[in-house]
Protein backbone atom coordinates (compact mmCIF):
# COMPACT_ATOMS: atom_id res chain seq x y z
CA UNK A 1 32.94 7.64 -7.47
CA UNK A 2 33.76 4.04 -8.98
CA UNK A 3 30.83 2.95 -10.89
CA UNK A 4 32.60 -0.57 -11.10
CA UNK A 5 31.79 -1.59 -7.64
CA UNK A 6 28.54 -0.16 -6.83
CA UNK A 7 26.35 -2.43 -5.44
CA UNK A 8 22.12 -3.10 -5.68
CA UNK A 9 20.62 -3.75 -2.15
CA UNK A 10 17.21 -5.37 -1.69
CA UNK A 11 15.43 -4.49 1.61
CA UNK A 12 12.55 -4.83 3.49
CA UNK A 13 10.86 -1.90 5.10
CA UNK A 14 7.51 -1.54 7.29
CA UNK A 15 4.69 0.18 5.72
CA UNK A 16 4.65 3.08 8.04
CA UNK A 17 8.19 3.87 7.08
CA UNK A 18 7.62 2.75 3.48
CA UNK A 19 4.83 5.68 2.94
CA UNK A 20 6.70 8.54 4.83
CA UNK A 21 9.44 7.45 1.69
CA UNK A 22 7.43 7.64 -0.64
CA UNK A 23 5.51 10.85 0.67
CA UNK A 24 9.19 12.81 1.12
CA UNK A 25 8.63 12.72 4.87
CA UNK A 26 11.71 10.57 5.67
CA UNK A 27 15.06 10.91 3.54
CA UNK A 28 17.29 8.55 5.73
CA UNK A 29 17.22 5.03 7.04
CA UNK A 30 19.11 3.71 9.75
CA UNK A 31 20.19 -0.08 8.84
CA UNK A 32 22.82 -2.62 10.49
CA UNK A 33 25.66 -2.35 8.17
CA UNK A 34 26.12 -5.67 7.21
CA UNK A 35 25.64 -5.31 3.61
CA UNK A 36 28.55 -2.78 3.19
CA UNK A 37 26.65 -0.13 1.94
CA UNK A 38 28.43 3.19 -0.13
CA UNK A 39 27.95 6.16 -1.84
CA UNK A 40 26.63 5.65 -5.46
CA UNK A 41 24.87 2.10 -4.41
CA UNK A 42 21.08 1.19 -5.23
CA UNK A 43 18.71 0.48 -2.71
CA UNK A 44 15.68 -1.19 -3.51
CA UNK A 45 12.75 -0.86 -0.41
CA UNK A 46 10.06 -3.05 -0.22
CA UNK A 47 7.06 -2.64 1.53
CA UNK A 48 6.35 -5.19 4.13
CA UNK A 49 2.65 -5.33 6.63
CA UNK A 50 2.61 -6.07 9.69
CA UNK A 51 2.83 -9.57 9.51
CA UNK A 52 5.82 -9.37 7.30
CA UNK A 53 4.31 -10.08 4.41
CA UNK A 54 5.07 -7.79 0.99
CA UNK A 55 2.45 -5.63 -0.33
CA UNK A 56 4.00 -5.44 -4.08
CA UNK A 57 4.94 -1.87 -3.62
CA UNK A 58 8.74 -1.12 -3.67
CA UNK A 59 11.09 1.92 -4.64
CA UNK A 60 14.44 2.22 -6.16
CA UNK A 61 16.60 5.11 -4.42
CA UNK A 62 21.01 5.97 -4.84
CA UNK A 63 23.04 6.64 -1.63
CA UNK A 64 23.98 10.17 -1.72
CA UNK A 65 25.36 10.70 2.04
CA UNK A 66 25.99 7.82 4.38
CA UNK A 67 27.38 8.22 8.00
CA UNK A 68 29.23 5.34 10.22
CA UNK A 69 31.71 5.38 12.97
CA UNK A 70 29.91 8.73 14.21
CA UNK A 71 28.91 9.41 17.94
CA UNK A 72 25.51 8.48 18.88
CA UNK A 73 25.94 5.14 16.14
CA UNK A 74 26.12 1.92 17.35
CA UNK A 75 28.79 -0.04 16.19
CA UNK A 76 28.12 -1.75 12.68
CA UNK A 77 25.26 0.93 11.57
CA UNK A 78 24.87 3.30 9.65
CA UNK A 79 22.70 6.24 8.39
CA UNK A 80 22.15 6.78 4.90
CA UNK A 81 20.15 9.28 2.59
CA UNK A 82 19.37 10.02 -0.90
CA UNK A 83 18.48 13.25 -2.81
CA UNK A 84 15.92 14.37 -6.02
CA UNK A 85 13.04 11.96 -4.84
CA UNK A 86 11.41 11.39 -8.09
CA UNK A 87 7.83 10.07 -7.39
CA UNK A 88 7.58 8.16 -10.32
CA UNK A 89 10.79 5.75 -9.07
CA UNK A 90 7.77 4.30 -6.83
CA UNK A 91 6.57 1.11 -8.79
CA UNK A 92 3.60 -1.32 -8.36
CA UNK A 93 4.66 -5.02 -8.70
CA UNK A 94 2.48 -7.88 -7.18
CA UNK A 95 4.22 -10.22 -8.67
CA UNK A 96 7.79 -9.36 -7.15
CA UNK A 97 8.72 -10.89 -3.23
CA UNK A 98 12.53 -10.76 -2.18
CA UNK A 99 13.55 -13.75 0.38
């Protein structure tokens, strides 16, 4: 893997998705692929409510498996996971908002 082009994403995710992260329930996340994501990139999640508002909570994960171009994946998604959840990658900020 290059290290020279990997890439740090900052996303948004709803709170019900955000906890089942955090809790090890959910190891993927199915995104429109616009942001060219690879193997070896960062992904930054941030919690959003319901209103779309963020609650300060975010994690910090690395792309270990991604799938595209795969039956049963729309055009211009993708699936991607990540491996060795480390709980204390979850950090508190209320001070932190992406646009």
């Amino acid at each position: 893997m290059n290290t020279e082009n990997i890439k740090h994403h900052k996303i948004k995710i709803r709170s019900e998705y955000f906890k089942a992260v955090v809790q090890e329930n959910k190891r993927f996340e199915v995104r429109k692929n616009d942001r060219d994501y690879k193997l070896g990139d960062t992904v930054s999640m941030f919690e959003i409510n319901e209103q779309g508002d963020q609650t300060g909570s975010y994690c910090t994960l690395v792309i270990s498996y991604i799938l595209t171009d795969l039956d049963g994946i729309d055009t211009g998604y993708c699936v991607f996971g990540w491996r060795e959840w480390n709980f204390k990658k979850i950090i508190i900020s209320k001070n932190f908002k992406i646009k």
